[in-house]
C-alpha atoms as a PDB file:
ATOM      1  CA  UNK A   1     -34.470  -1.212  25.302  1.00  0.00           C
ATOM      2  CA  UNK A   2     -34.773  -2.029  21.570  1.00  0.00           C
ATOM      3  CA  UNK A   3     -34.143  -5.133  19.475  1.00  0.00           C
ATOM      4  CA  UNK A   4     -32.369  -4.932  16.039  1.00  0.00           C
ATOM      5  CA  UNK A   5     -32.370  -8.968  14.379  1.00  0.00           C
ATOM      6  CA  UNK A   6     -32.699 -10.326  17.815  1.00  0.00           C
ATOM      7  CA  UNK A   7     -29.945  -7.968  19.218  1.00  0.00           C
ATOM      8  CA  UNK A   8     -30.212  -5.593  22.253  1.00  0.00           C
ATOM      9  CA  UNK A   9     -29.981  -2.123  21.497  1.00  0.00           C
ATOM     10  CA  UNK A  10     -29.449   0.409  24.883  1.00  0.00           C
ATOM     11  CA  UNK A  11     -27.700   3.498  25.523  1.00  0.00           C
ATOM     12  CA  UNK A  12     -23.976   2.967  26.999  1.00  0.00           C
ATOM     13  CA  UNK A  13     -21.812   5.403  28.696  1.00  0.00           C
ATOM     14  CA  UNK A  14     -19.456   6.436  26.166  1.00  0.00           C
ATOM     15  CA  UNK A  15     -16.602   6.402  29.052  1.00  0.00           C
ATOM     16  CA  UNK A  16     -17.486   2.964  29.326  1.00  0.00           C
ATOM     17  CA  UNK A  17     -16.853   1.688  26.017  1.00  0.00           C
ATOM     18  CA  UNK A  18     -13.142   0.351  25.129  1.00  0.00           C
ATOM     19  CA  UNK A  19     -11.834   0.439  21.791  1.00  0.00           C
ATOM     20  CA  UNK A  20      -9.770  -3.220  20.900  1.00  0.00           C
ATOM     21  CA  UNK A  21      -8.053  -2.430  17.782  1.00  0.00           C
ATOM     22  CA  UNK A  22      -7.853   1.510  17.730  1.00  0.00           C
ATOM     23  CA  UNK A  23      -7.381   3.214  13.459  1.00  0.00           C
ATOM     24  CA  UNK A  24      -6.486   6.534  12.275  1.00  0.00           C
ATOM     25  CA  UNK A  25      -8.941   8.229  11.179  1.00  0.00           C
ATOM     26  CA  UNK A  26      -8.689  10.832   7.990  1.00  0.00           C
ATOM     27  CA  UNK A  27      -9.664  13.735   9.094  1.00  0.00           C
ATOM     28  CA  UNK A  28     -11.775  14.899   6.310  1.00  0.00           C
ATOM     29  CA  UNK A  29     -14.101  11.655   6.577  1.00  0.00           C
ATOM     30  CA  UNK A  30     -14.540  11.832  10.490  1.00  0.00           C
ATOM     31  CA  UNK A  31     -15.712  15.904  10.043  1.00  0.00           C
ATOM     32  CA  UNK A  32     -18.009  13.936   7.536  1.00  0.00           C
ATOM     33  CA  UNK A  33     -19.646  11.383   9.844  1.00  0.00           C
ATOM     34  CA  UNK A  34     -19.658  14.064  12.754  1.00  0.00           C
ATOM     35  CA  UNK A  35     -21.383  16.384  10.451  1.00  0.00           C
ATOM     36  CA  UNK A  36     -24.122  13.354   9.214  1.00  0.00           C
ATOM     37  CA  UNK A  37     -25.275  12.334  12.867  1.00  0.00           C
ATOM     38  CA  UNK A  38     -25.155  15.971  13.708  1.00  0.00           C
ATOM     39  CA  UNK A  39     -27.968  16.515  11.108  1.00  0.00           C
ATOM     40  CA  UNK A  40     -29.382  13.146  10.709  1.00  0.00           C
ATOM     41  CA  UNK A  41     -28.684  11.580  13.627  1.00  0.00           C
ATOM     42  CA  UNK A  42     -27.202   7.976  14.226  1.00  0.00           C
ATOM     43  CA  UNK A  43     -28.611   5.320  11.678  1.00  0.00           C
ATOM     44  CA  UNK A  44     -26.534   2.273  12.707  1.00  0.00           C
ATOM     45  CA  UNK A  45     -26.595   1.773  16.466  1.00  0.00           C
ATOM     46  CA  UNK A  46     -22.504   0.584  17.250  1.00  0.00           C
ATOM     47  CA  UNK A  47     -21.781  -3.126  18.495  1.00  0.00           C
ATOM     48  CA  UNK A  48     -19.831  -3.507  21.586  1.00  0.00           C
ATOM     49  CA  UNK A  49     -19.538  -6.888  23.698  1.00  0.00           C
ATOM     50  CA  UNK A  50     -19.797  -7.153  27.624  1.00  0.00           C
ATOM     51  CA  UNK A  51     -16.463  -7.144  29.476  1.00  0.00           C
ATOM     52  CA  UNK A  52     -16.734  -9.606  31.921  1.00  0.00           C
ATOM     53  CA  UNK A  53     -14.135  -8.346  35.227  1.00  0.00           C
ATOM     54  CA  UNK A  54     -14.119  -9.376  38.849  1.00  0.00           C
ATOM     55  CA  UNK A  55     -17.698 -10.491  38.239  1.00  0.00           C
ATOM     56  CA  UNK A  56     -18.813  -7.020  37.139  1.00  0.00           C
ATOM     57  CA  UNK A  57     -20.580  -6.772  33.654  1.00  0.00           C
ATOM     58  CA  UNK A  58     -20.398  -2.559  33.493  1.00  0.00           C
ATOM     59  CA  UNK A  59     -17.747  -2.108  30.695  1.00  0.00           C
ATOM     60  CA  UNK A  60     -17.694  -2.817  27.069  1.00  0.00           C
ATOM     61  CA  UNK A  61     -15.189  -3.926  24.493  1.00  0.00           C
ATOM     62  CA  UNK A  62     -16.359  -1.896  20.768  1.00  0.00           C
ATOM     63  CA  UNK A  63     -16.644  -4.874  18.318  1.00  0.00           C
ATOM     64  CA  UNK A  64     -17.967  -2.013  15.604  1.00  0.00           C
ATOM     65  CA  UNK A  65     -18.114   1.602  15.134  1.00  0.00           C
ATOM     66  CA  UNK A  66     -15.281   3.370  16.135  1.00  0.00           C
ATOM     67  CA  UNK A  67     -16.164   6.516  13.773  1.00  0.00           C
ATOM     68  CA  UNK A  68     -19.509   6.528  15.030  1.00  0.00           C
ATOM     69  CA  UNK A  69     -18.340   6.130  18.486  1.00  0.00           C
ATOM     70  CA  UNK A  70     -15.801   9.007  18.526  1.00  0.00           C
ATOM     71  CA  UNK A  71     -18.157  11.390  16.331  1.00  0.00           C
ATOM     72  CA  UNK A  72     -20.590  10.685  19.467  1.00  0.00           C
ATOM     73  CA  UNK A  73     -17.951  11.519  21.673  1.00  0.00           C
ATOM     74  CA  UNK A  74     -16.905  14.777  19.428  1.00  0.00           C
ATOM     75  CA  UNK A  75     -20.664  16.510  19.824  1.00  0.00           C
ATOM     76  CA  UNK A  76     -20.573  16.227  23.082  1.00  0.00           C
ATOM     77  CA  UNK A  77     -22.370  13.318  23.628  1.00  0.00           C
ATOM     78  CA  UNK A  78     -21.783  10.922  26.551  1.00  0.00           C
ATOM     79  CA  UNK A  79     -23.997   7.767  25.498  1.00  0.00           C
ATOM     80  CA  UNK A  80     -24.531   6.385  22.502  1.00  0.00           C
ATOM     81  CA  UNK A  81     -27.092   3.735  21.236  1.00  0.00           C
ATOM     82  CA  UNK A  82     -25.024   0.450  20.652  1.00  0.00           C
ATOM     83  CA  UNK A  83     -26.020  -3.715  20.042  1.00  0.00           C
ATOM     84  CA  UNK A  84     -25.047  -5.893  22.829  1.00  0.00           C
ATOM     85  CA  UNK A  85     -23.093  -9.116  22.359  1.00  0.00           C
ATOM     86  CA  UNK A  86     -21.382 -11.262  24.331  1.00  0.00           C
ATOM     87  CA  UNK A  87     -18.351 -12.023  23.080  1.00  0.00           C
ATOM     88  CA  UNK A  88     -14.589 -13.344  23.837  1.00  0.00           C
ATOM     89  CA  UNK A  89     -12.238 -10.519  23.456  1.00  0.00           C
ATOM     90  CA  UNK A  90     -10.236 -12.291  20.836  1.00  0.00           C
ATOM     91  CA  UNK A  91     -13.869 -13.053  18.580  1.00  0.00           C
ATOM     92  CA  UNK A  92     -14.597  -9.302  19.264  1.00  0.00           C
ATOM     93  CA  UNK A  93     -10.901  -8.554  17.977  1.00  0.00           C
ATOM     94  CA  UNK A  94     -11.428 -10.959  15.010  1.00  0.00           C
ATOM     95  CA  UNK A  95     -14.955  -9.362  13.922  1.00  0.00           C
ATOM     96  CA  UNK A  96     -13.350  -5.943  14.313  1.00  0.00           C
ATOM     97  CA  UNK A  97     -10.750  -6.535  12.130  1.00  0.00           C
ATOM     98  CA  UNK A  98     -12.642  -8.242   9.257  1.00  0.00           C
ATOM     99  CA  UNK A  99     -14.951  -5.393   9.615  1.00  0.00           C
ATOM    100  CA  UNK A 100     -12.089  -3.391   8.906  1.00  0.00           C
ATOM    101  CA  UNK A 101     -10.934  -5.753   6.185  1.00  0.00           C
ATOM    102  CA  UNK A 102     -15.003  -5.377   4.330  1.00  0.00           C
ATOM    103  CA  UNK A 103     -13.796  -1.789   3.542  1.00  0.00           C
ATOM    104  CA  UNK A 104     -10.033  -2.340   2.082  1.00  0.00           C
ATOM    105  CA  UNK A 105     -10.817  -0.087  -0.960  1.00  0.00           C
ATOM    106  CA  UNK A 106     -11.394   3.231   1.022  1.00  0.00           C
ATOM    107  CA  UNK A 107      -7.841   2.899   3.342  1.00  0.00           C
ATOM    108  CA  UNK A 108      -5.517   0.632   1.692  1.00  0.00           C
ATOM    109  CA  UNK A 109      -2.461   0.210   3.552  1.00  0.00           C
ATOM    110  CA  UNK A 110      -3.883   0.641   6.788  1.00  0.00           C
ATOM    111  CA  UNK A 111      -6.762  -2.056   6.181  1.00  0.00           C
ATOM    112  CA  UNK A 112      -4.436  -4.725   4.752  1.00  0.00           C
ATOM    113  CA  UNK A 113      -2.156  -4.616   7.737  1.00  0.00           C
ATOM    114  CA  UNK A 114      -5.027  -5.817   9.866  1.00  0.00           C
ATOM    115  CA  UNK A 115      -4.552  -9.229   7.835  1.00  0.00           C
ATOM    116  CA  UNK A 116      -1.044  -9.305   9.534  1.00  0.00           C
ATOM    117  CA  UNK A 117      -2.725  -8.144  12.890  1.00  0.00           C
ATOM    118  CA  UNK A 118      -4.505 -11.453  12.353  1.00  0.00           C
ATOM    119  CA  UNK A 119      -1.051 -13.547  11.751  1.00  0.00           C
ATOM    120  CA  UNK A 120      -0.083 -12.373  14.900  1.00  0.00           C
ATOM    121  CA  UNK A 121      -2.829 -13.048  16.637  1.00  0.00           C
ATOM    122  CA  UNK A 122      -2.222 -16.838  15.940  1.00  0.00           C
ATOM    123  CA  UNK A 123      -4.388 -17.548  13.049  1.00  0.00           C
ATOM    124  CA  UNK A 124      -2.798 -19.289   9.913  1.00  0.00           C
ATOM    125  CA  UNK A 125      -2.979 -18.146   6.375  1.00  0.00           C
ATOM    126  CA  UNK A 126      -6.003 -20.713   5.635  1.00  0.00           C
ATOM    127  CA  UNK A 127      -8.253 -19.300   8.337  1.00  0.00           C
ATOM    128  CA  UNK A 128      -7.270 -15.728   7.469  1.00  0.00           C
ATOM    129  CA  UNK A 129      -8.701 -16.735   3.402  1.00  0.00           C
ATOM    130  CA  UNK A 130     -11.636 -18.161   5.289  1.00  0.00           C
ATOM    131  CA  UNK A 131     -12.597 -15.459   7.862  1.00  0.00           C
ATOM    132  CA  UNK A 132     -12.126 -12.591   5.018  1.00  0.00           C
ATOM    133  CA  UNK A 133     -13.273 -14.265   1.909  1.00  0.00           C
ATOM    134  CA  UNK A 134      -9.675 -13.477   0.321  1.00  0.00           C
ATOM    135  CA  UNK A 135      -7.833 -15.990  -1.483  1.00  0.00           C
ATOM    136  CA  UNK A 136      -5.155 -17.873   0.308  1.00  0.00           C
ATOM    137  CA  UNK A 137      -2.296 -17.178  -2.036  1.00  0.00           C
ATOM    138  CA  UNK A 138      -3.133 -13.057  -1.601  1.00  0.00           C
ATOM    139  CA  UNK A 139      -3.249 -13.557   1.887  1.00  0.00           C
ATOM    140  CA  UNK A 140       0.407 -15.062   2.098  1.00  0.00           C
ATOM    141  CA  UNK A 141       1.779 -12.586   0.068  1.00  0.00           C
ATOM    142  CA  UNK A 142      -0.125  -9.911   1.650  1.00  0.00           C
ATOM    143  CA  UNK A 143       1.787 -11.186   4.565  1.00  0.00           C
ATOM    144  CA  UNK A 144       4.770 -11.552   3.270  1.00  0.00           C
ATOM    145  CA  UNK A 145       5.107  -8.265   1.781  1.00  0.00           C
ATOM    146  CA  UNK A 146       4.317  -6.475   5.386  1.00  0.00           C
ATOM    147  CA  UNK A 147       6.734  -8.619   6.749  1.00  0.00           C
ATOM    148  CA  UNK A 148       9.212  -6.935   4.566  1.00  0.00           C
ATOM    149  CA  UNK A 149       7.723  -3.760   5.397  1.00  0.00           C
ATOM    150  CA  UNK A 150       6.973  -3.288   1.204  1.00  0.00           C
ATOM    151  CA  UNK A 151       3.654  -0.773   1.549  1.00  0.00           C
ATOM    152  CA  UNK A 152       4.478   0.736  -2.287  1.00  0.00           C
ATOM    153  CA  UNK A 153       4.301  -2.807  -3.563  1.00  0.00           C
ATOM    154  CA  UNK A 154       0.961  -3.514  -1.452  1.00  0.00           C
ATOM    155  CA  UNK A 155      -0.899  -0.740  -2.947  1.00  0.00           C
ATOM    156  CA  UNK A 156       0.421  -1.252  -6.450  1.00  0.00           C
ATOM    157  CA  UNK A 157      -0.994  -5.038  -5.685  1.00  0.00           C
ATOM    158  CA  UNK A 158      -4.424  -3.370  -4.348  1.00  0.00           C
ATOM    159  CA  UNK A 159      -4.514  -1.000  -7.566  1.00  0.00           C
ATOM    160  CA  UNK A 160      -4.129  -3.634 -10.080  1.00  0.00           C
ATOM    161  CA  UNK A 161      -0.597  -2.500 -11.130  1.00  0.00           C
ATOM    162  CA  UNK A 162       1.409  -5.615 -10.337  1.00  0.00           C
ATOM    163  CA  UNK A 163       0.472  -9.331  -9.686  1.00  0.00           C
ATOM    164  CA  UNK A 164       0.502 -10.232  -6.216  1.00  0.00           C
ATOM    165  CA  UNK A 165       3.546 -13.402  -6.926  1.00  0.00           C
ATOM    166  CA  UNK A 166       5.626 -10.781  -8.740  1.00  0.00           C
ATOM    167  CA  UNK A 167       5.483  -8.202  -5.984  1.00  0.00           C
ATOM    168  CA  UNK A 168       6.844 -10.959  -3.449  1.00  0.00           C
ATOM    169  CA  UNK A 169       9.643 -11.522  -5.858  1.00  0.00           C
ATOM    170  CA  UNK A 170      10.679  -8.131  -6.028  1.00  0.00           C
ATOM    171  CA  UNK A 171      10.307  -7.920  -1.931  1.00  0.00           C
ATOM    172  CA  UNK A 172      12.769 -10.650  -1.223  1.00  0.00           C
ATOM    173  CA  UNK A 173      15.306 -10.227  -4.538  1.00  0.00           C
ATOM    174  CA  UNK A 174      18.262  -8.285  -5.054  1.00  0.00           C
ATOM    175  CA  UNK A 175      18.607  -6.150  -8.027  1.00  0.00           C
ATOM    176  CA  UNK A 176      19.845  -8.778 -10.903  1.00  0.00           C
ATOM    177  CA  UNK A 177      16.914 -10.593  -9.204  1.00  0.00           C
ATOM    178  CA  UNK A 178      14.324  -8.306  -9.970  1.00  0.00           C
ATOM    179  CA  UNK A 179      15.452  -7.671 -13.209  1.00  0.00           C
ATOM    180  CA  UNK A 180      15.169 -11.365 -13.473  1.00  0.00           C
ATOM    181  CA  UNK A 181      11.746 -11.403 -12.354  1.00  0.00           C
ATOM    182  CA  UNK A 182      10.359  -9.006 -14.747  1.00  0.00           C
ATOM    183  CA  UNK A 183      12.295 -10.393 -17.772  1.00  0.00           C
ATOM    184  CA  UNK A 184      10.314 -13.710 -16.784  1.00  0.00           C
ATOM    185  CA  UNK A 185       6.969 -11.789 -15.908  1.00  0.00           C
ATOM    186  CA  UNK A 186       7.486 -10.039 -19.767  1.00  0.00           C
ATOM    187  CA  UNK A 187       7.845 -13.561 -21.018  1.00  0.00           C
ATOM    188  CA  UNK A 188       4.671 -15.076 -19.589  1.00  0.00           C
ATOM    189  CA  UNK A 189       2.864 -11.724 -20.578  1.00  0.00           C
ATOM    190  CA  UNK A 190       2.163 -11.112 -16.994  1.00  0.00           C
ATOM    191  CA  UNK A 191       3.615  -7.893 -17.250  1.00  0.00           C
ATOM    192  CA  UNK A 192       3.299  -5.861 -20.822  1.00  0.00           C
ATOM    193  CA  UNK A 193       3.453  -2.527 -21.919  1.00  0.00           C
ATOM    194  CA  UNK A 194       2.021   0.255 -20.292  1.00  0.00           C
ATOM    195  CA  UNK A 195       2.073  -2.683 -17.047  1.00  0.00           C
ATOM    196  CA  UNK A 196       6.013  -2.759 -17.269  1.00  0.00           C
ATOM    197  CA  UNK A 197       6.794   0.535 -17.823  1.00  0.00           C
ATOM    198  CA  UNK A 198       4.722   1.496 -14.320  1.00  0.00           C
ATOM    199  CA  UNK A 199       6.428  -1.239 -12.436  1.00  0.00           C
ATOM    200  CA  UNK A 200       9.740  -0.188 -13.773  1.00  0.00           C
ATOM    201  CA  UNK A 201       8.584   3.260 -12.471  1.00  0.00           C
ATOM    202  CA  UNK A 202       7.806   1.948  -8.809  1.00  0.00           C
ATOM    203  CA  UNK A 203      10.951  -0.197  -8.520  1.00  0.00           C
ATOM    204  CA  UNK A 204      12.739   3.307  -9.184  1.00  0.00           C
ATOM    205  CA  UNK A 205      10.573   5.193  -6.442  1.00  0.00           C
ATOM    206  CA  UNK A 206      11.433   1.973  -3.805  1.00  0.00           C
ATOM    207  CA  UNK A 207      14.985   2.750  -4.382  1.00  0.00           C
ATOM    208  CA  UNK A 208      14.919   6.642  -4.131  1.00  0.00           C
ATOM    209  CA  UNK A 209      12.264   6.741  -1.456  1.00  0.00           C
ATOM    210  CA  UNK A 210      12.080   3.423   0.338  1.00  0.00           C
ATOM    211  CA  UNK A 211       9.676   0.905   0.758  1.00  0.00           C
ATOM    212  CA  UNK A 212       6.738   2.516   2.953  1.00  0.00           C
ATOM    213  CA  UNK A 213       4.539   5.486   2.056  1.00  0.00           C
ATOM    214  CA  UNK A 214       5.639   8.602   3.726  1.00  0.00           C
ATOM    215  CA  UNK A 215       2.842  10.287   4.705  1.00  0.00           C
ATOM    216  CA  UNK A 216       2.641  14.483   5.415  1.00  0.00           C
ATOM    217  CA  UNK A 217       6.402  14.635   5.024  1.00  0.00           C
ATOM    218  CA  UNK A 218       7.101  18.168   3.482  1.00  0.00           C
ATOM    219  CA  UNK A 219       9.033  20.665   3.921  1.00  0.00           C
ATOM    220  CA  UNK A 220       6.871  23.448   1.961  1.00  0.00           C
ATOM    221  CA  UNK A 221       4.789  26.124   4.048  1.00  0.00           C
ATOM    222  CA  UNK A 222       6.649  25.031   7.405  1.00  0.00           C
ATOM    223  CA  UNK A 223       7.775  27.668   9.214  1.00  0.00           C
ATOM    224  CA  UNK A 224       9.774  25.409  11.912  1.00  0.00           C
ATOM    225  CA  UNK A 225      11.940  22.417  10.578  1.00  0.00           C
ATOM    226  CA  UNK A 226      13.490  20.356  12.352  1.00  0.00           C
ATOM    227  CA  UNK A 227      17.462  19.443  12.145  1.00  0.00           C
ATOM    228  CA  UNK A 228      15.691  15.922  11.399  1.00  0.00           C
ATOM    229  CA  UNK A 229      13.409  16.742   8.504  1.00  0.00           C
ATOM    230  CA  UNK A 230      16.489  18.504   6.857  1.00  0.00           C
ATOM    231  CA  UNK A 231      18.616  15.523   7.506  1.00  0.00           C
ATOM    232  CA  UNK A 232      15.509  13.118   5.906  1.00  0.00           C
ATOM    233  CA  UNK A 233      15.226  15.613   2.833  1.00  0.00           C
ATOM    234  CA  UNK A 234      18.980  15.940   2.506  1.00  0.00           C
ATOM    235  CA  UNK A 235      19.102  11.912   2.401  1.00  0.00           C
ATOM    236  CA  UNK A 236      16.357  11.477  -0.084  1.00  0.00           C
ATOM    237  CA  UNK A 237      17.889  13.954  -2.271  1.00  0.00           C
ATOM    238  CA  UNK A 238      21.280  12.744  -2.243  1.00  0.00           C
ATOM    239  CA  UNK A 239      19.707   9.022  -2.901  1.00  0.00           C
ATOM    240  CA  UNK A 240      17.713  10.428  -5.624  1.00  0.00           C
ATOM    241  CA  UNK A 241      20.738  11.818  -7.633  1.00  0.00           C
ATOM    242  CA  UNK A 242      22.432   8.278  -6.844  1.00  0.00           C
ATOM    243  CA  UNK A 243      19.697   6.939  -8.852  1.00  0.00           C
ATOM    244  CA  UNK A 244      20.202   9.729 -11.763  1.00  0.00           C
ATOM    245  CA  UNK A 245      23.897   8.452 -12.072  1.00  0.00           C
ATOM    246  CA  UNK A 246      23.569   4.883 -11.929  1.00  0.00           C
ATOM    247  CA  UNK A 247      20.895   5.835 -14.910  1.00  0.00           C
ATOM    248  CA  UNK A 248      23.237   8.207 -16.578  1.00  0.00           C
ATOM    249  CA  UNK A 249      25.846   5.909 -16.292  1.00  0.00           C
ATOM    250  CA  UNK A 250      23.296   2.845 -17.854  1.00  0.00           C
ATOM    251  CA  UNK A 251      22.847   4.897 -20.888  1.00  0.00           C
ATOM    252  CA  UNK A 252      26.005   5.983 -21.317  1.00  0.00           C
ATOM    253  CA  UNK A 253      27.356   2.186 -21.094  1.00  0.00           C
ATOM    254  CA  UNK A 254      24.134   1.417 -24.011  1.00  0.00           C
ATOM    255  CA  UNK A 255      25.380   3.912 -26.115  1.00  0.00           C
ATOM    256  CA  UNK A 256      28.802   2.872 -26.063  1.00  0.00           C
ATOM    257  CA  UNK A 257      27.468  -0.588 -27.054  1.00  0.00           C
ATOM    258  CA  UNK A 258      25.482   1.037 -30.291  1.00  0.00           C
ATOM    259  CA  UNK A 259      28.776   3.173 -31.388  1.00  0.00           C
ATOM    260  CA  UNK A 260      30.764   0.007 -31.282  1.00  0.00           C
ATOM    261  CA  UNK A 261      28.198  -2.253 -33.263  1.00  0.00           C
ATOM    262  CA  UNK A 262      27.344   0.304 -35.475  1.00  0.00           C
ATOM    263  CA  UNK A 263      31.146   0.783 -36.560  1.00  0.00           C
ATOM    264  CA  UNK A 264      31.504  -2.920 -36.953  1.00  0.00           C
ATOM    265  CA  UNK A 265      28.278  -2.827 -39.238  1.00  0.00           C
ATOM    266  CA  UNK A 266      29.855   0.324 -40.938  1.00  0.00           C
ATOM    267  CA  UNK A 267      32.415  -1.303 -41.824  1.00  0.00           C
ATOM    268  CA  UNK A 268      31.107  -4.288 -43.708  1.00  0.00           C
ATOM    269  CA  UNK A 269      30.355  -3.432 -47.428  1.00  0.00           C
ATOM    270  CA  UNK A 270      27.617  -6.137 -47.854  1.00  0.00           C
ATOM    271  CA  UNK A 271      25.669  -3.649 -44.872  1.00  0.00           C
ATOM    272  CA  UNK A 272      26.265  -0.497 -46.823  1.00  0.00           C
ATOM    273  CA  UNK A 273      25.025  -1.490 -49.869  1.00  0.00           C
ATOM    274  CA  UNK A 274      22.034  -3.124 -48.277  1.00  0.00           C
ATOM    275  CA  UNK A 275      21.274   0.123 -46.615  1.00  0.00           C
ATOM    276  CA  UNK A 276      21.964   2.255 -50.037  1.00  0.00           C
ATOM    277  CA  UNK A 277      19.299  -0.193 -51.724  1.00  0.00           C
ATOM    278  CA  UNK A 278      17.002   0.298 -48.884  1.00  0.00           C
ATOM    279  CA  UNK A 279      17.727   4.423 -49.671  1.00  0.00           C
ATOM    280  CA  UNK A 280      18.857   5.041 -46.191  1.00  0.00           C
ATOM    281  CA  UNK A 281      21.445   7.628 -46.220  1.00  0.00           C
ATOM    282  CA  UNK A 282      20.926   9.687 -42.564  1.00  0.00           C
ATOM    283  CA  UNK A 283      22.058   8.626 -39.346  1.00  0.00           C
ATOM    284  CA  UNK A 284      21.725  10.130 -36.073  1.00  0.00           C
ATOM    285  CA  UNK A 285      24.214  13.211 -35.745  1.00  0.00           C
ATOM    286  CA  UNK A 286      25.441  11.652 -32.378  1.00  0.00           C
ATOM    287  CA  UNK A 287      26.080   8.804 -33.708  1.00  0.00           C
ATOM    288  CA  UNK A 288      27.489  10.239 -36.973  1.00  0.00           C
ATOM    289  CA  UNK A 289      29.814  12.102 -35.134  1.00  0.00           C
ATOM    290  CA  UNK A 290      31.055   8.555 -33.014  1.00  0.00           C
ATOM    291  CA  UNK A 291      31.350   6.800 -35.912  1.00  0.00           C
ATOM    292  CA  UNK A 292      32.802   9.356 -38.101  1.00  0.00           C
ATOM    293  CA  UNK A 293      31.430   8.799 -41.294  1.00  0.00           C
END
C-alpha cells in the first residue's frame, strides 16, 4: 500500500467501485485515454471513498476518475490503483461534480448542467459561486437558463457570444421582448456589430430548431429511418420555411415603407433640387419602377 500527499493508494476491485454521478463520454477521447494507459500505463491513481453498509467497509463510491476507471475496465482489467477517502456520499457527490465543473471548456453543456445538479442537491446559488470559484450572478443565470431548458444560449454564454444577463432576457421574453432587449443591449454597447449580427443569427436558429442542441440527429447515410425521425425532419423543415415567410414577409412590409417615403420625398421640389445639386440622378431600378419616375 502506497501513500500519495498523505493518501492511501491500493488496488480495488473494479466490480466494487460505484460511480455517483455517471457522464457521457465522447467516444473519440475515451479510445484516447484507453489507448494512453494501454502504453503508458495509469499516471493518476482514481479517488474513491469507503461505502459504509450494514457495518461492512468492502465497496466504494468513485469521487474521481470515471475515464480512467472505465478505460481500466475496457483492457480487461479488474483492479485498478485508486486514493482512499472517507467521505459522505453527498461531499463525494459535491467533489465529483466540481471536478467536473474544473474542466467546463472541453464539454460545455454537459459540464454546466452539473451546476444545476448542485441546485438540486440543496445548495444555494452563493455556495455554488463558492464551491466552483464562479461568480454568483453566472451561476444564477446559468441556472436559470437550464431551467428553461436554453442549451444554444448556454454555449453562446460559454463562447463569449452573448452576455450572460442578456441571454436570461431572451430565455424568459417573448418576441417584442427580445427585440426589446437587444435594442437596449445595442444602446449600452453591450452588443455591437459583428456581436449583434451573431445573436440575431442564434435567436433565428432557437426559433427554427429549438432551444437544446440536437445531437447525431441526421438523416444522411441511414439506411433505416424511423416514421419518427421523418416526422422530426418534416417538423423542422416546415418550421424553418415559417421562419423564411415571416422574413419574406418583414422585408416586404420594409420595402413598402421605403416606396412610400421615397414618393413623398419625390414629390417635394426643395428634395429634388437638393439631390440635382448633390449630382445624384440614379436610383435603384426597383425602386424606380415603384415610384415611377
Amino acid at each position: 500500500m502506497n501513500k500519495i500527499n498523505g493518501t492511501k493508494v491500493q488496488m480495488i476491485p473494479i466490480e466494487r467501485i460505484h460511480i455517483l454521478n455517471p457522464r457521457v463520454r465522447n467516444k473519440k477521447k475515451f479510445e484516447q485515454i484507453v489507448d494512453n494507459i494501454s502504453n503508458l500505463g495509469l499516471k493518476k491513481p482514481i479517488t474513491v471513498s469507503v461505502r459504509h453498509e450494514n457495518g461492512k467497509d468492502n465497496k466504494y463510491n468513485l469521487v474521481c476518475g470515471q475515464g480512467r476507471l472505465e478505460a481500466y475496465s475496457a483492457l480487461g482489467q479488474t483492479e485498478i490503483p485508486a486514493m482512499v477517502v472517507d467521505l459522505p456520499p453527498d461531499d463525494c457527490l459535491l467533489m465529483s461534480l466540481v471536478e467536473n465543473l474544473a474542466r467546463r471548456q472541453h464539454t460545455t453543456i454537459d459540464l454546466v448542467r452539473e451546476i444545476g445538479e448542485l441546485k438540486k442537491r440543496g445548495y444555494n446559488y452563493t455556495d455554488i459561486a463558492k464551491k466552483t470559484d464562479l461568480h454568483l450572478e453566472y451561476v444564477r443565470g446559468i441556472v436559470r437558463l437550464l431551467e428553461k431548458g436554453e442549451e444554444r444560449l448556454i454555449l453562446a454564454v460559454e463562447r463569449g457570444q452573448i452576455p450572460i444577463s442578456i441571454a436570461v432576457e431572451i430565455a424568459v421574453s417573448d418576441d417584442e421582448g427580445i427585440q426589446r432587449a437587444l435594442h437596449q443591449a445595442y444602446e449600452s454597447k453591450k452588443l455591437r456589430g459583428r456581436k449583434l449580427i451573431n445573436v440575431r443569427r442564434l435567436i433565428e436558429q432557437r426559433k427554427s430548431k429549438g432551444k437544446a442542441l440536437r445531437r447525431g440527429i441526421s438523416l444522411k447515410g441511414k439506411k433505416d429511418i424511423s416514421a419518427g425521425a421523418l416526422v422530426r425532419a418534416y417538423t423542422q423543415e416546415t418550421e424553418r420555411l415559417k421562419q423564411m415567410v415571416k422574413k419574406a414577409k418583414l422585408c416586404e412590409a420594409r420595402l413598402f415603407f421605403i416606396v412610400s417615403a421615397m414618393k413623398r420625398l419625390y414629390a417635394d421640389e426643395n428634395f429634388i433640387n437638393l439631390l440635382r445639386a448633390e449630382a445624384m440622378y440614379t436610383l435603384p431600378q426597383y425602386l424606380a419602377d415603384k415610384i415611377k419616375i
